[in-house]
N, C-alpha and C. Protein backbone atom coordinates (compact mmCIF):
# COMPACT_ATOMS: atom_id res chain seq x y z
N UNK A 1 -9.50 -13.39 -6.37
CA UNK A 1 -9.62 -12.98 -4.99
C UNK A 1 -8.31 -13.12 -4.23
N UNK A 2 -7.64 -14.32 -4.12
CA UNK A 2 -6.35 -14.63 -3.84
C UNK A 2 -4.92 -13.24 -3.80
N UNK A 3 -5.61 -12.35 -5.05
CA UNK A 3 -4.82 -10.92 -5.78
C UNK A 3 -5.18 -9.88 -4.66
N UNK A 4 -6.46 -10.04 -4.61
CA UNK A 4 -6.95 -8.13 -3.87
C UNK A 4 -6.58 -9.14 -2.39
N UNK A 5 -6.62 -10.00 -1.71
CA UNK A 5 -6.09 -10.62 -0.49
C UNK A 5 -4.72 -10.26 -0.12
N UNK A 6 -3.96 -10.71 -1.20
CA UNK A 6 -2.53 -10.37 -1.11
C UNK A 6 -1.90 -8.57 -0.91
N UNK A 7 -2.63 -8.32 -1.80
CA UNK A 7 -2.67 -6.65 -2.30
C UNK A 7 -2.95 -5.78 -0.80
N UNK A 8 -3.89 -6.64 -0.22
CA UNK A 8 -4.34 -5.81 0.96
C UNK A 8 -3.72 -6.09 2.65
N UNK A 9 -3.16 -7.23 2.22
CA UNK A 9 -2.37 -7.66 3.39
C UNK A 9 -0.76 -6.90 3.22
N UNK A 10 -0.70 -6.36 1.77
CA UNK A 10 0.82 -6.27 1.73
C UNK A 10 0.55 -4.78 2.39
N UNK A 11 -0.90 -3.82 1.60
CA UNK A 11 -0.74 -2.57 2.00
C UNK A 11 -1.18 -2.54 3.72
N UNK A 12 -1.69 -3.31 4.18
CA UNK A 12 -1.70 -3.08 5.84
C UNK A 12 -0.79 -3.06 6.60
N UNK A 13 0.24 -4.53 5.89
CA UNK A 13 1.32 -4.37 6.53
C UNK A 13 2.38 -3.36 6.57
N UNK A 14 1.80 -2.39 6.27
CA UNK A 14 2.71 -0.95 6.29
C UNK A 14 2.62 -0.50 7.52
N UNK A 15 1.61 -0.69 8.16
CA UNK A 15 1.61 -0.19 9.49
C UNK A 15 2.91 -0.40 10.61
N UNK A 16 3.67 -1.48 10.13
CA UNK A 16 4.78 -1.92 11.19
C UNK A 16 5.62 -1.54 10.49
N UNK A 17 6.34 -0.99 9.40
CA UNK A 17 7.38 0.06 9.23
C UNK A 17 8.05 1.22 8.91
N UNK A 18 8.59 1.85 9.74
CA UNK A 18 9.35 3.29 9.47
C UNK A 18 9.66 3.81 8.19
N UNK A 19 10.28 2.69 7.94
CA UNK A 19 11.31 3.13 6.28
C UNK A 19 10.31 2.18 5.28
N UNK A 20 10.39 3.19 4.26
CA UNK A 20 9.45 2.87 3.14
C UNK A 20 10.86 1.78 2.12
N UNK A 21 11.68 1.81 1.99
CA UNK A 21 12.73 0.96 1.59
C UNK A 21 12.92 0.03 2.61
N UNK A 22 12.54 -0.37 3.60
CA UNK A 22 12.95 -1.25 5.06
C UNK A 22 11.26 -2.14 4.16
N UNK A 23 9.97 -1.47 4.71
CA UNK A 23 8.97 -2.03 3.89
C UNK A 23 9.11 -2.71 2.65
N UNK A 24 9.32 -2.15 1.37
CA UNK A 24 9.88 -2.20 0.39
C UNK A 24 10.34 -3.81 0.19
N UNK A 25 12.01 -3.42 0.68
CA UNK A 25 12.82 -4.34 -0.10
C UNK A 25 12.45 -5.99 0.89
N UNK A 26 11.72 -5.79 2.37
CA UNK A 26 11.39 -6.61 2.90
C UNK A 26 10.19 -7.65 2.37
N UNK A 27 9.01 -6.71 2.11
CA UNK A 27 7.88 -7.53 1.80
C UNK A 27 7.62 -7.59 0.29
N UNK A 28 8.14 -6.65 -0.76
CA UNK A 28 7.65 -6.60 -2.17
C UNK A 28 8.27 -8.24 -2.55
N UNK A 29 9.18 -8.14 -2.40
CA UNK A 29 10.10 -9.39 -3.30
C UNK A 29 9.16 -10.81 -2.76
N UNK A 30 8.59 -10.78 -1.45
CA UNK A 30 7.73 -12.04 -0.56
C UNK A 30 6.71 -12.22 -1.42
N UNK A 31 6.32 -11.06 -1.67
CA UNK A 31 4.72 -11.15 -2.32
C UNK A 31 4.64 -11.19 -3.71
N UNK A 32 5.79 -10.85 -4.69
CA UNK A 32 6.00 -11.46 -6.17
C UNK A 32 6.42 -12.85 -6.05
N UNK A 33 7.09 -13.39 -4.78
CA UNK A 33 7.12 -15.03 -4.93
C UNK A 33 6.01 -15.31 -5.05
N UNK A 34 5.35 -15.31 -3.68
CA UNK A 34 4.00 -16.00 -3.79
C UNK A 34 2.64 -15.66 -4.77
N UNK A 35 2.68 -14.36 -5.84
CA UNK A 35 2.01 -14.34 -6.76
C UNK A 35 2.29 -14.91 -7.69
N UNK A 36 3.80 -15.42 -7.99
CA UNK A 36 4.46 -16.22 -8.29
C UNK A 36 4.23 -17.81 -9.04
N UNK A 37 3.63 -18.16 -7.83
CA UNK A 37 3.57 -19.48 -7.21
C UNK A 37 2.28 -19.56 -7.71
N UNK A 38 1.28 -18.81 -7.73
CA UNK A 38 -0.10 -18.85 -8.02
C UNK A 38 -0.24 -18.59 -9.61
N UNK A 39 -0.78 -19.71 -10.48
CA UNK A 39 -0.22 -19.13 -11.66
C UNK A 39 -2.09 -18.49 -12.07
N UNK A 40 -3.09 -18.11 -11.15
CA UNK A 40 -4.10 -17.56 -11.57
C UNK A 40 -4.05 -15.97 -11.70
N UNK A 41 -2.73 -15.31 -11.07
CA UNK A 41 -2.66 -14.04 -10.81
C UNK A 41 -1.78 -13.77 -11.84
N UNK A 42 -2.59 -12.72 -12.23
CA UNK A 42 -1.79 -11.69 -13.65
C UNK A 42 -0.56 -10.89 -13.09
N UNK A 43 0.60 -11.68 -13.18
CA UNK A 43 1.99 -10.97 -12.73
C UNK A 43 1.79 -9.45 -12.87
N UNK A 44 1.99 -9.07 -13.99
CA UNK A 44 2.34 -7.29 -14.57
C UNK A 44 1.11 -6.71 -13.75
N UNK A 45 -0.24 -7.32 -14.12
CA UNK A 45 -1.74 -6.08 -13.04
C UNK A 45 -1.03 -6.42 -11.04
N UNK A 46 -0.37 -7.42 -11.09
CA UNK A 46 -0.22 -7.28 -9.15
C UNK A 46 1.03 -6.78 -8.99
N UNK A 47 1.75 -6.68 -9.90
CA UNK A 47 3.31 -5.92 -9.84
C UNK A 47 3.01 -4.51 -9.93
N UNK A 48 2.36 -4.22 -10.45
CA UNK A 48 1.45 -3.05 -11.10
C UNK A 48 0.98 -2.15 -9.61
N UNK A 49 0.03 -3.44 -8.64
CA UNK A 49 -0.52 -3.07 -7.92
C UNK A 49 -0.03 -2.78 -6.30
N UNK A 50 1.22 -3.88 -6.55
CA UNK A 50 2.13 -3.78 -5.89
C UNK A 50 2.74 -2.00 -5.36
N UNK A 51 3.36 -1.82 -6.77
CA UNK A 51 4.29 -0.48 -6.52
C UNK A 51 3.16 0.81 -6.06
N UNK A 52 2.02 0.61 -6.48
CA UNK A 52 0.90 1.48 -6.11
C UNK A 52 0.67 1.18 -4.71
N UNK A 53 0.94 0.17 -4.34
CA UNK A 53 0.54 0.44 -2.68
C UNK A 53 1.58 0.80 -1.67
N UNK A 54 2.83 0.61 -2.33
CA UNK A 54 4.07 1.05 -1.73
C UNK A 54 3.84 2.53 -1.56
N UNK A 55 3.55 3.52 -2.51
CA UNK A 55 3.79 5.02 -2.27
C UNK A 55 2.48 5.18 -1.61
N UNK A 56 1.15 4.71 -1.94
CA UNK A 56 -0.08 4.71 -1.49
C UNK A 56 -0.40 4.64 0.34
N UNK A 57 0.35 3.56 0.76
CA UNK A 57 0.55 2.73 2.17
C UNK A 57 1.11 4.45 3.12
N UNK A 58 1.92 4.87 2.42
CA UNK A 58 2.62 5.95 3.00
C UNK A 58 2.03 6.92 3.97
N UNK A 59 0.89 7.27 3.79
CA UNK A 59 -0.07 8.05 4.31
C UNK A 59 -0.67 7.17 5.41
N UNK A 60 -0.64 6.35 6.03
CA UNK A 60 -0.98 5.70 7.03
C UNK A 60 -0.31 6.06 8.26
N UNK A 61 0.58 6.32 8.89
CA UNK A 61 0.79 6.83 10.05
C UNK A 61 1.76 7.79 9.99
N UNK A 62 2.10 8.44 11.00
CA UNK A 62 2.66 9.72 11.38
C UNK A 62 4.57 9.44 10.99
N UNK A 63 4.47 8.41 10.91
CA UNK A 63 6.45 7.72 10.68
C UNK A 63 6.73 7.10 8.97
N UNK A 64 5.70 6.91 8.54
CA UNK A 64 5.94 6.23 7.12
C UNK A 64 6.70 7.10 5.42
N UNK A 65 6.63 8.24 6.24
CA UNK A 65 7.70 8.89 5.28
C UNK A 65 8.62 9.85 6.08
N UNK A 66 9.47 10.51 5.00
CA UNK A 66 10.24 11.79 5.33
C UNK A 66 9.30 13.11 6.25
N UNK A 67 8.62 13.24 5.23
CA UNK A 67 7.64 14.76 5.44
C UNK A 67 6.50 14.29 6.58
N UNK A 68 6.36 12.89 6.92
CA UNK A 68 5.26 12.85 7.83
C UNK A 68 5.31 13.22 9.16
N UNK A 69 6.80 12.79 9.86
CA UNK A 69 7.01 13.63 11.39
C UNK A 69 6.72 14.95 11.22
N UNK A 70 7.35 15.78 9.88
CA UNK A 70 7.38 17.17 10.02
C UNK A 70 5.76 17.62 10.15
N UNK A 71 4.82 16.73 9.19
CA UNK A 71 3.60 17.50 9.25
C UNK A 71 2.91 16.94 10.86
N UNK A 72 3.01 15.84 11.43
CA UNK A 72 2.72 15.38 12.78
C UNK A 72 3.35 16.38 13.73
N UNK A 73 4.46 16.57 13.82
CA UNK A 73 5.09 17.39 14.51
C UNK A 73 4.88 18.66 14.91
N UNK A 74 4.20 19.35 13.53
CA UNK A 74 3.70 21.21 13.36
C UNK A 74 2.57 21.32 14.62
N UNK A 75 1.85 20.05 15.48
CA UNK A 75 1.21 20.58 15.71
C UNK A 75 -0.39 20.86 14.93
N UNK A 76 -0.53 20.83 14.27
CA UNK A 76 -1.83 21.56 13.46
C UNK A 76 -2.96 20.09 13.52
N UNK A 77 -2.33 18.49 13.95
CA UNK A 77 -3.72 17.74 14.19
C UNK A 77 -3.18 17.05 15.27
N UNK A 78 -3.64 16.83 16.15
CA UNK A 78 -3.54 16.15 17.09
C UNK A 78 -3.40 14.56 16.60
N UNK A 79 -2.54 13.72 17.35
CA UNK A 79 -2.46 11.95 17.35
C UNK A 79 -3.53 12.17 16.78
N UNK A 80 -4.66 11.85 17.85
CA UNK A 80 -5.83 10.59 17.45
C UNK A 80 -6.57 11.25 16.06
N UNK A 81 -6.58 12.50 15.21
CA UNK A 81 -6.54 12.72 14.32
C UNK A 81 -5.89 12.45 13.31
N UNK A 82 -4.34 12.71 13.25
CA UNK A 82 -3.70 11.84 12.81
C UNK A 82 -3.83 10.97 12.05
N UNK A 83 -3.54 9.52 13.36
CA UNK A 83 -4.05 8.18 13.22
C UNK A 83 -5.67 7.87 12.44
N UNK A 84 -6.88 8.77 13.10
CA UNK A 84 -8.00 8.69 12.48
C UNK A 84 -7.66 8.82 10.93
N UNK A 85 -7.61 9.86 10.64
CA UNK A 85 -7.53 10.58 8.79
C UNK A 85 -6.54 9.58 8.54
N UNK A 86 -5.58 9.13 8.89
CA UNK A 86 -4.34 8.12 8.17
C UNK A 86 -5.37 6.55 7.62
N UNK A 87 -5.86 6.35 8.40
CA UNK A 87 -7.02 5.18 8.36
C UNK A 87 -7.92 5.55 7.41
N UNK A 88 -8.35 6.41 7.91
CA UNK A 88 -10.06 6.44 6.70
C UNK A 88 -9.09 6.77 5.63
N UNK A 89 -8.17 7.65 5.17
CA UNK A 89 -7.76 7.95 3.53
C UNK A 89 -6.94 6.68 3.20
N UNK A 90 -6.19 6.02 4.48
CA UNK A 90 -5.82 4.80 3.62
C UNK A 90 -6.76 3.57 3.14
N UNK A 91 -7.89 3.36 3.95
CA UNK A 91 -9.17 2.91 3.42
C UNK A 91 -9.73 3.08 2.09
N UNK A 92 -9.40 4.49 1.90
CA UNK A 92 -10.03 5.01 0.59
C UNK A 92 -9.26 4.57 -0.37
N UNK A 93 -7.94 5.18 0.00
CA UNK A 93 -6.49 4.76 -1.18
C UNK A 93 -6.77 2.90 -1.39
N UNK A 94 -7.25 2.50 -0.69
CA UNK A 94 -6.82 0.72 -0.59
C UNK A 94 -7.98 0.17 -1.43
N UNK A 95 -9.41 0.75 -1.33
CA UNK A 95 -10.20 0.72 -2.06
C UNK A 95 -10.22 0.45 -3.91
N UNK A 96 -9.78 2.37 -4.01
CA UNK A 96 -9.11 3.01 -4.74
C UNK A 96 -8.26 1.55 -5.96
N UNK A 97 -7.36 1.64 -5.16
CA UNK A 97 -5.94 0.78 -5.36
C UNK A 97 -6.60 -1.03 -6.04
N UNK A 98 -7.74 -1.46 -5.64
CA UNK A 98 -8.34 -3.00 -5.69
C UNK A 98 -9.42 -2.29 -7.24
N UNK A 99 -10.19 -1.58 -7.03
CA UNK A 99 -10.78 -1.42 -7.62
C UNK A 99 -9.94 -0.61 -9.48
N UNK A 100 -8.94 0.05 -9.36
CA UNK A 100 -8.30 0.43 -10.53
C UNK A 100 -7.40 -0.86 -10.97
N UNK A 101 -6.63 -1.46 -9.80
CA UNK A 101 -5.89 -2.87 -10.16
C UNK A 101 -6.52 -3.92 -11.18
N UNK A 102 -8.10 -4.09 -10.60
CA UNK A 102 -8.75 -5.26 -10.81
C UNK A 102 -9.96 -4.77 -12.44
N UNK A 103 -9.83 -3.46 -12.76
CA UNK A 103 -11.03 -3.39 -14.06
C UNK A 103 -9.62 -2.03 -14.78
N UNK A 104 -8.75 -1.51 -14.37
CA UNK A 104 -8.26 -0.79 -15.55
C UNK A 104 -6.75 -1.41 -15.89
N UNK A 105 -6.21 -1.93 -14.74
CA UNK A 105 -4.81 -1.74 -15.23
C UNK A 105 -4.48 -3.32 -16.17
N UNK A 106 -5.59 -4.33 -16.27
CA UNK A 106 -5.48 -5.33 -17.20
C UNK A 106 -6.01 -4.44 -18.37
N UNK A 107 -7.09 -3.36 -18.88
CA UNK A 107 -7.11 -2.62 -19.90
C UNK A 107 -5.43 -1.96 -20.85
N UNK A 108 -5.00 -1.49 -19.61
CA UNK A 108 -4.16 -0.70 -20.35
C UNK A 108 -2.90 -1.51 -20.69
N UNK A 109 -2.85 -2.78 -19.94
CA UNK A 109 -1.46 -3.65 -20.15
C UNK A 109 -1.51 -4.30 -21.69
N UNK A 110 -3.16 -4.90 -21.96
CA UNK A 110 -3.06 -5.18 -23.41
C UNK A 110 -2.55 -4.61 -24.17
């Protein structure tokens, strides 16, 4: 539990930055210490789960990548749409992301 806790605090905390390398090189390296430190967590399945929430997290607001101002920008959804769909699909992705972490990706590491 300590794993999908970590996993889900790292992908929320996407919400407070612009640059996906600013995110990145700030919080990944924090959160392999402290999985680290915990010797109940399977390094390779949360490193694993790690880099999956880095590109995953992306889709959360209108600033978290390159292409996201441009598609915010066109016009074609309004903010609070936006923001809505950025939430519910990152919900899904985060889901997604706990549930493949925690029953496939210890399968395929054996």
């Amino acid at each position: 539990m300590v794993m999908v806790a970590l996993i889900v605090v790292f992908y929320l905390l996407r919400y407070f930055f612009a640059s996906a390398t600013a995110y990145t090189s700030a919080l990944a390296p924090m959160m392999i210490a402290a999985a680290l430190a915990m010797p109940e967590i399977p390094l390779p399945v949360f490193c694993l789960m790690v880099g999956a929430a880095i590109g995953l997290g992306s889709i959360l607001t209108p600033y978290a990548t390159g292409p996201s101002p441009i598609y915010y920008g066109s016009g074609y959804l309004p903010t609070v749409d936006y923001w809505r769909l950025g939430a519910i699909f990152g919900l899904i992705f985060l889901v997604l992301l706990v549930i493949t972490g925690l029953l496939w990706m210890p399968v395929v590491l054996l």
